[in-house]
N, C-alpha and C. Protein backbone atom coordinates (compact mmCIF):
# COMPACT_ATOMS: atom_id res chain seq x y z
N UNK A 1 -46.91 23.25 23.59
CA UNK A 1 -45.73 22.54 24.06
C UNK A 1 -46.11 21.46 25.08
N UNK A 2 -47.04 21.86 25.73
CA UNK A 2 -47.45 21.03 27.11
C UNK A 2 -48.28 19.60 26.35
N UNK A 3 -48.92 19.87 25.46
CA UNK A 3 -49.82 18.68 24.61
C UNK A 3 -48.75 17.79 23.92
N UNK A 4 -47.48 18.18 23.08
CA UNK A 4 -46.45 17.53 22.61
C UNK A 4 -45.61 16.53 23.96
N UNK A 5 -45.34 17.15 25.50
CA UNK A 5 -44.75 16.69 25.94
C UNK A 5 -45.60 15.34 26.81
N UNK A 6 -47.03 15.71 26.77
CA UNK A 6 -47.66 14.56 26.89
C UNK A 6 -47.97 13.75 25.92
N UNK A 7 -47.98 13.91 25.32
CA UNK A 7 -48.33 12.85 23.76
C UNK A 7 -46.38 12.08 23.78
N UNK A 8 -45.72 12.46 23.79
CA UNK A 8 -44.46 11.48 24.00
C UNK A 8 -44.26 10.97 24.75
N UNK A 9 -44.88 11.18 26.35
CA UNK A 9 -45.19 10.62 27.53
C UNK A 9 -46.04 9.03 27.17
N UNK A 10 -47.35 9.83 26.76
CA UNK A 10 -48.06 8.56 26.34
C UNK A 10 -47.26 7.32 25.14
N UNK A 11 -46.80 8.06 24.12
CA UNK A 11 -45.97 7.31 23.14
C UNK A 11 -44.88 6.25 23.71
N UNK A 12 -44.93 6.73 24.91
CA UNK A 12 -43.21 6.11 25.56
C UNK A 12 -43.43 4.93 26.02
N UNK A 13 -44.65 5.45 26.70
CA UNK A 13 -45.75 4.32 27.59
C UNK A 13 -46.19 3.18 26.47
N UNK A 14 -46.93 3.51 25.59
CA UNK A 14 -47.14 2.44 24.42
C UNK A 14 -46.24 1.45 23.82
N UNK A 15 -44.93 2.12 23.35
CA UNK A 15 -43.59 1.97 23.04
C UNK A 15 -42.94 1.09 23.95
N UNK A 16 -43.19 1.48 25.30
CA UNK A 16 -42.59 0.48 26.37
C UNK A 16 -43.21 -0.77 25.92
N UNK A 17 -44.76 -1.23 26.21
CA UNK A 17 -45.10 -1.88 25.57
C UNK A 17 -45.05 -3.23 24.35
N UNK A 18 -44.47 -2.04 23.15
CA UNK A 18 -44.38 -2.78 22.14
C UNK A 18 -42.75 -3.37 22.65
N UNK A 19 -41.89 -2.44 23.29
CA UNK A 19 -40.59 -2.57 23.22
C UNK A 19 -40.07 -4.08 24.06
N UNK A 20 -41.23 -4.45 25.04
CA UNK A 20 -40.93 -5.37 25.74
C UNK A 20 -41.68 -6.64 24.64
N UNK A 21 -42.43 -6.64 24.21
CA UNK A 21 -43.13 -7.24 22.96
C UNK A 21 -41.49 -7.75 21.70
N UNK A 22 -41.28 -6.51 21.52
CA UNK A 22 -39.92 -6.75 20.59
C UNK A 22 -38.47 -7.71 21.32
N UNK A 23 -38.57 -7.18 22.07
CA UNK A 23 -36.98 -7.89 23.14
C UNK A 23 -37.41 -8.90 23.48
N UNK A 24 -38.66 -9.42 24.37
CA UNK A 24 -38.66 -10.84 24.62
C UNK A 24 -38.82 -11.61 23.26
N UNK A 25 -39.27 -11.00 21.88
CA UNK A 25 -38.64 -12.10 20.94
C UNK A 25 -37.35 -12.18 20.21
N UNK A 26 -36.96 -10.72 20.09
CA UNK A 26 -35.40 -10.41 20.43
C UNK A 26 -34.38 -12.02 20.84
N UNK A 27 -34.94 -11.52 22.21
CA UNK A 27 -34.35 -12.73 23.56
C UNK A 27 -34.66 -14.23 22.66
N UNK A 28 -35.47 -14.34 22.71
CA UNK A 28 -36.05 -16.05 22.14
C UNK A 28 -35.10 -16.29 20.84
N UNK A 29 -35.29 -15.49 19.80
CA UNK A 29 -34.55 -16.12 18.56
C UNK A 29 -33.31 -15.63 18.56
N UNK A 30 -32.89 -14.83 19.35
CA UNK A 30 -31.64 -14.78 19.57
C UNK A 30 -30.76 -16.24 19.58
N UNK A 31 -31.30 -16.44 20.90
CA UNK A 31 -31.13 -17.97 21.34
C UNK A 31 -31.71 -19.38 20.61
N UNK A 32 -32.50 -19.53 19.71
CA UNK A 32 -33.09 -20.33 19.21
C UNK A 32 -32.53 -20.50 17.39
N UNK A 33 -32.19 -19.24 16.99
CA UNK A 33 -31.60 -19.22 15.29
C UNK A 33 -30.19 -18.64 15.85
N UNK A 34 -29.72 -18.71 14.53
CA UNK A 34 -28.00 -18.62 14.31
C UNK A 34 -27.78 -17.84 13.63
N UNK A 35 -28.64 -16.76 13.16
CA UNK A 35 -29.02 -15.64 12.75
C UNK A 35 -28.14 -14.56 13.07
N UNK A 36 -27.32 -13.47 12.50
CA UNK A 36 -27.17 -12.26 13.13
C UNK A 36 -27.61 -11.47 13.57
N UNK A 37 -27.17 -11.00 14.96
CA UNK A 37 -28.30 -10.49 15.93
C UNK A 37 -28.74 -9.60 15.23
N UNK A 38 -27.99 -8.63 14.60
CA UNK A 38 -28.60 -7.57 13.80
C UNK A 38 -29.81 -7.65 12.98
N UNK A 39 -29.83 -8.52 12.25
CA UNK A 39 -31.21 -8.83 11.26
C UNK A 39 -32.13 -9.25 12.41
N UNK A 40 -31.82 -10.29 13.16
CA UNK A 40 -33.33 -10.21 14.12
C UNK A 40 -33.44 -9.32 14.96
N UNK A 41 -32.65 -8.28 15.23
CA UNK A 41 -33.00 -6.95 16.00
C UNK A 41 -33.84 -6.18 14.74
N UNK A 42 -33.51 -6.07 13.87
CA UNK A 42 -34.33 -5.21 12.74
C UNK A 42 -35.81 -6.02 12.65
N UNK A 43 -35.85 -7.54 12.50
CA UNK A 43 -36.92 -7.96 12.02
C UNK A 43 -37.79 -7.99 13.66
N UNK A 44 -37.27 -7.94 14.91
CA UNK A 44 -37.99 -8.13 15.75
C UNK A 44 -38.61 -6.71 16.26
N UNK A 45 -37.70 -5.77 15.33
CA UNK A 45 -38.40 -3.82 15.84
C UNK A 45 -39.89 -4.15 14.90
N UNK A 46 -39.56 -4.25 13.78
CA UNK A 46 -40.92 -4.52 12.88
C UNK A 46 -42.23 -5.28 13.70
N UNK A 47 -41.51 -6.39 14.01
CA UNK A 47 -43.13 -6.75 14.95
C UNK A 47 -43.61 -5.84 16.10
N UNK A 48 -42.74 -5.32 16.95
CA UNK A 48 -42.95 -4.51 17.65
C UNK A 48 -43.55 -3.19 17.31
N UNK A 49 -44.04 -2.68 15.81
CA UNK A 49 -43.90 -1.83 15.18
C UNK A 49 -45.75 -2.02 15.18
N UNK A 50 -46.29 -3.35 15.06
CA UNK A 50 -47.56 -3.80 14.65
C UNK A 50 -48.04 -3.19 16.14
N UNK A 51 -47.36 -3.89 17.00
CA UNK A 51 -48.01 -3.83 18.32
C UNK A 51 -48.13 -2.27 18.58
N UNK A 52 -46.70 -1.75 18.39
CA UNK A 52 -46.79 0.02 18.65
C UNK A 52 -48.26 0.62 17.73
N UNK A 53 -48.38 0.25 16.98
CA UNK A 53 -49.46 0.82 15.68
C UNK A 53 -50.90 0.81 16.26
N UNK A 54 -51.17 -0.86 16.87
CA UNK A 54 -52.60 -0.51 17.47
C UNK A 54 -52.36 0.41 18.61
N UNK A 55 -51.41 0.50 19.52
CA UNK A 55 -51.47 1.16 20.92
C UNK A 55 -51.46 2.52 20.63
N UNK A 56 -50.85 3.14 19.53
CA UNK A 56 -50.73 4.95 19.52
C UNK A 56 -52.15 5.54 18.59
N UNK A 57 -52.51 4.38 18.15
CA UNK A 57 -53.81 4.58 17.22
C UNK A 57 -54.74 4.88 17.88
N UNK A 58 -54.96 4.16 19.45
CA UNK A 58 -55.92 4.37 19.84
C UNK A 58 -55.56 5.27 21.19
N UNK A 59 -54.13 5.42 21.86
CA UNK A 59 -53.99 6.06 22.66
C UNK A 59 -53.27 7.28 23.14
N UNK A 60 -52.29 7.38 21.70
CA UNK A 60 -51.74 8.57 21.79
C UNK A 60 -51.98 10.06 20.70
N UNK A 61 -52.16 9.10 19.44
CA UNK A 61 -52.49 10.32 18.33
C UNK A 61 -54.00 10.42 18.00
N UNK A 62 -53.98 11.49 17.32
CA UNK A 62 -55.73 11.83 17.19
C UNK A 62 -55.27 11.66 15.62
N UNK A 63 -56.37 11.80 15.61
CA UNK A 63 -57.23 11.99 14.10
C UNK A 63 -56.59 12.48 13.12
N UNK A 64 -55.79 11.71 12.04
CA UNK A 64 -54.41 12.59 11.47
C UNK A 64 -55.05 12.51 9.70
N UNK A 65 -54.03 13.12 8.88
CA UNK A 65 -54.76 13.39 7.54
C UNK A 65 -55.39 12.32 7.00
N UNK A 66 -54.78 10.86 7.40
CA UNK A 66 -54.84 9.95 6.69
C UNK A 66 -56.30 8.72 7.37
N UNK A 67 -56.38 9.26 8.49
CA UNK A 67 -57.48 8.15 9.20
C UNK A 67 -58.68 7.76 7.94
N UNK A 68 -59.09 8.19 7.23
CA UNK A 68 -60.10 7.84 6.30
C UNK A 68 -59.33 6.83 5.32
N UNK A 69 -58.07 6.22 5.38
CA UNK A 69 -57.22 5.55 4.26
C UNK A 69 -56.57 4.51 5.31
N UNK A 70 -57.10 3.51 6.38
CA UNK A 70 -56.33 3.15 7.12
C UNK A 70 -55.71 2.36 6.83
N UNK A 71 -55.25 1.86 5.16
CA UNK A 71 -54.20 0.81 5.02
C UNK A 71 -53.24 1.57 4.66
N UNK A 72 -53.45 2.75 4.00
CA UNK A 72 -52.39 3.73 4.19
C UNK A 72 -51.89 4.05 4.85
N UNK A 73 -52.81 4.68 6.33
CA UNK A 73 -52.25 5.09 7.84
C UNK A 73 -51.38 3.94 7.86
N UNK A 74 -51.84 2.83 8.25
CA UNK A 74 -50.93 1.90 8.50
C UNK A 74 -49.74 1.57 8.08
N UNK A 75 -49.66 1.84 6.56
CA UNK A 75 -48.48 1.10 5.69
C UNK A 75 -47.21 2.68 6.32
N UNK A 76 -48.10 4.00 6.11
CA UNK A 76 -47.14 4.90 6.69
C UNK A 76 -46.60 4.86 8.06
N UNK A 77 -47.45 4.53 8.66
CA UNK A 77 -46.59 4.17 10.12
C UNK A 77 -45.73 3.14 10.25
N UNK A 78 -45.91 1.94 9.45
CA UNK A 78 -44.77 0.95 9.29
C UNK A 78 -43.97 1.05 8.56
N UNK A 79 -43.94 2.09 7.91
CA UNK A 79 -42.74 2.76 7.47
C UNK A 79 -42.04 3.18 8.51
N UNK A 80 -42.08 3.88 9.14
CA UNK A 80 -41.80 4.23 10.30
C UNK A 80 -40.65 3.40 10.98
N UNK A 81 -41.92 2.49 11.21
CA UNK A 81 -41.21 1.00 11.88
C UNK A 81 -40.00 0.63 11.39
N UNK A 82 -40.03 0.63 9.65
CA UNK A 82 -38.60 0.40 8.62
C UNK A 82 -37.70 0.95 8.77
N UNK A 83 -38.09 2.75 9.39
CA UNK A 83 -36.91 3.06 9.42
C UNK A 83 -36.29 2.87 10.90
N UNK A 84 -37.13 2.72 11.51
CA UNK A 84 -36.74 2.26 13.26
C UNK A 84 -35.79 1.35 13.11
N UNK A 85 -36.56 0.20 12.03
CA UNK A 85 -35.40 -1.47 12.06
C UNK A 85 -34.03 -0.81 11.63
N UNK A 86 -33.45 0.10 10.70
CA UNK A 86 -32.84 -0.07 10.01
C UNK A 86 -32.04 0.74 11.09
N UNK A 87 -32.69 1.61 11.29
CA UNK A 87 -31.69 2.50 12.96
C UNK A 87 -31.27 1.93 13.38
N UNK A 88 -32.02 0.52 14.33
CA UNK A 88 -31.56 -0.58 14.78
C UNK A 88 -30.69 -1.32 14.84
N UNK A 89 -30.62 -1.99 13.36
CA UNK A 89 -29.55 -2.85 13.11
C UNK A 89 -28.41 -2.28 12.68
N UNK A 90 -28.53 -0.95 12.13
CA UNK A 90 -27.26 -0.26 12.02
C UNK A 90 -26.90 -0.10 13.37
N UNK A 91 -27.84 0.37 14.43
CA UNK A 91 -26.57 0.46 15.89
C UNK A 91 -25.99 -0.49 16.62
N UNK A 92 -26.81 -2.05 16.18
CA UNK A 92 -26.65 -3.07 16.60
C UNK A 92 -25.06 -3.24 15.84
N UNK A 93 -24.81 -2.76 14.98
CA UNK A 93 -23.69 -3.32 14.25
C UNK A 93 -22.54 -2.55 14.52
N UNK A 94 -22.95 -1.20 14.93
CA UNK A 94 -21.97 -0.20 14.81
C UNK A 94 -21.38 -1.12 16.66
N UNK A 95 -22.16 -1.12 17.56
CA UNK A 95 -22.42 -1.24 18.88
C UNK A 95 -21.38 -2.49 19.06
N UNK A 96 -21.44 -3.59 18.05
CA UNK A 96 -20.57 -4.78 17.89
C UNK A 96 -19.14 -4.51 17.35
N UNK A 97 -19.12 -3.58 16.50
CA UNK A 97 -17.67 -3.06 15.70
C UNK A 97 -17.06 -2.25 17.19
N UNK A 98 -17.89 -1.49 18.29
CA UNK A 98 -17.17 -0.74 19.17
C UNK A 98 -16.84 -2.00 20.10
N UNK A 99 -17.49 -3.02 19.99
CA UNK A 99 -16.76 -3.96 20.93
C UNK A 99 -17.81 -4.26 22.13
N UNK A 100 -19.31 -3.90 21.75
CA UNK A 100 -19.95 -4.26 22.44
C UNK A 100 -20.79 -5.20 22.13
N UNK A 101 -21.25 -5.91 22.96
CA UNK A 101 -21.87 -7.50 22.54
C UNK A 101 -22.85 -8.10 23.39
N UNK A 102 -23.08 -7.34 24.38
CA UNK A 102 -24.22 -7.94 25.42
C UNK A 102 -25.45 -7.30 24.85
N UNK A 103 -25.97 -8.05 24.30
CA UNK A 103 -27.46 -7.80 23.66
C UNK A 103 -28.52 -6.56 24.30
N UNK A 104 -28.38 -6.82 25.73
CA UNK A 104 -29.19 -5.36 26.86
C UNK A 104 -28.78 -4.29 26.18
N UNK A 105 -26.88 -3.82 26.57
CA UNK A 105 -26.69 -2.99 26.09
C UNK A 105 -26.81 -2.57 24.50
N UNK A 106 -26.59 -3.26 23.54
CA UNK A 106 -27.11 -2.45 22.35
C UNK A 106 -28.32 -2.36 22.48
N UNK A 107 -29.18 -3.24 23.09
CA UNK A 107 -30.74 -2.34 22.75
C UNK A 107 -30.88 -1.39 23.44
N UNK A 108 -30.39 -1.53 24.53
CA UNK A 108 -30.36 0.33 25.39
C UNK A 108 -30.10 1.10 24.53
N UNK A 109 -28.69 1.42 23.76
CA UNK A 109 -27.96 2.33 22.58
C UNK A 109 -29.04 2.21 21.90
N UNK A 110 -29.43 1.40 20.91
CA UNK A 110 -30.03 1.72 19.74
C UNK A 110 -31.46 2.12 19.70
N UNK A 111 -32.16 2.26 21.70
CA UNK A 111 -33.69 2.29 21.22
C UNK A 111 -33.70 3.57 21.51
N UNK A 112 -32.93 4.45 22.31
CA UNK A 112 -33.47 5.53 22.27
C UNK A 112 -33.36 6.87 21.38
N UNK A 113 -32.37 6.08 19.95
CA UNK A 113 -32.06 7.35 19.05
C UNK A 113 -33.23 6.58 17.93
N UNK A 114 -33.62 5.43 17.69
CA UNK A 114 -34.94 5.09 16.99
C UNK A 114 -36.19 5.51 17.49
N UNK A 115 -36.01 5.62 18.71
CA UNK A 115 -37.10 6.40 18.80
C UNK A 115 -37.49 7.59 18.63
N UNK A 116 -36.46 8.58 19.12
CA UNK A 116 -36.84 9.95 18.91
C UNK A 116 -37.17 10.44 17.52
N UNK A 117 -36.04 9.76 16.50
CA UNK A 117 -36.83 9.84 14.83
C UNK A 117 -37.87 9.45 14.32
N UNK A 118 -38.38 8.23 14.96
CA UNK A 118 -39.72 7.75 14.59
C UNK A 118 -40.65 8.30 14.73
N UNK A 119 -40.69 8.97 16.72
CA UNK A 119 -41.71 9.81 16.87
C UNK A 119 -41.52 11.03 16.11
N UNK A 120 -40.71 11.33 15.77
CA UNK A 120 -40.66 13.02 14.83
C UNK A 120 -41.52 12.72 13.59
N UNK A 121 -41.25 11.37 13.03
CA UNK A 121 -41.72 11.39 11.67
C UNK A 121 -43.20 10.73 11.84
N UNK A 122 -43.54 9.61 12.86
CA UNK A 122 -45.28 9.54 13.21
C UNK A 122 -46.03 10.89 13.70
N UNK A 123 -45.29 11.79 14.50
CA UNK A 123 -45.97 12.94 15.22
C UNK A 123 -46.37 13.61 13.87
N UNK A 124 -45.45 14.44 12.90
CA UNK A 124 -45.28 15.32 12.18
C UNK A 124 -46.08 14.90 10.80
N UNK A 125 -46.16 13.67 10.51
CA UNK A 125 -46.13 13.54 8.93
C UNK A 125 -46.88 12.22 9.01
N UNK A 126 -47.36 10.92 9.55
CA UNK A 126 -48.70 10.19 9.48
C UNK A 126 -49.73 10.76 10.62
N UNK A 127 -49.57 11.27 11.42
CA UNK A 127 -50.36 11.92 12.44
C UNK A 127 -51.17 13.21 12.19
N UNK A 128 -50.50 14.02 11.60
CA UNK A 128 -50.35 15.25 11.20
C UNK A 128 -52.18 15.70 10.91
N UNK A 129 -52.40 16.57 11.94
CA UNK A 129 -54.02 17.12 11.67
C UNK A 129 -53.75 18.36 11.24
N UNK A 130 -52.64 18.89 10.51
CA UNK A 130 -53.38 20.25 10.70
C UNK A 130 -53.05 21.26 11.25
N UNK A 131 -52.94 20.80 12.32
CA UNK A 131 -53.22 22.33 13.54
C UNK A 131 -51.72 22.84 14.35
C-alpha cells in the first residue's frame, strides 16, 4: 500500500508537469483559434500525454510487461492519454452546459477525475509487472 501511495505521489509530481505543459497551450490557442474550447482541451491533454509518457517512464513506473515493445508501451499509454482527452472534453462540456465557463475552473473539474482513471489504467494494465 505504502509503494502505491508513493508511486501516485510521484505520478502527480510528473503530471503536474505535463499538466502545466497542457494548460499553458490550453491558454495560448484558446486565445489564438476560434476553436471549441473543448476540442483543444482534448487535443491539448494529448500533448501533455507525450510529456507525461517520458516523465513516468523514467520516474515513476518500473519495468512493466511491455518495456521490451516500446512502441507498444507507448501507443498503450497514449491510449491512456485518449481516454484522459475524452474525460476532458466531455467535462469541459458538461462544465459549460452547468453554466460554467472560466477555463481555470473546468480544468480544475475535469483534471482530477482524468486522472484518477488514467492512473488506474497506466498503474494496472501498461505498467503492470506482475507482482
Amino acid at each position: 500500500m505504502k509503494n502505491m501511495i508513493v508511486k501516485v505521489i510521484k505520478y502527480a509530481g510528473t503530471n503536474g508537469v505535463a499538466f502545466v505543459a497542457d494548460f499553458t497551450l490550453l491558454l495560448i490557442l484558446d486565445y489564438l483559434l476560434s476553436f471549441d474550447r473543448a476540442y483543444i482541451a482534448g487535443f491539448c491533454y494529448l500533448i501533455g500525454t507525450c510529456v507525461s509518457f517520458v516523465l513516468a517512464k523514467n520516474f515513476v513506473f518500473g519495468r512493466g510487461w511491455m518495456a521490451d515493445r516500446p512502441v507498444i508501451e507507448f501507443s498503450a499509454y497514449f491510449l491512456g492519454g485518449v481516454m484522459g482527452a475524452i474525460i476532458t472534453t466531455f467535462m469541459f462540456y458538461l462544465s459549460v452546459q452547468a453554466g460554467i465557463i472560466n477555463i481555470l475552473a473546468q480544468k480544475i473539474i475535469a483534471t482530477p477525475i482524468a486522472f484518477l482513471i488514467v492512473f488506474l489504467y497506466r498503474n494496472f494494465i501498461v505498467f503492470n509487472d506482475g507482482k
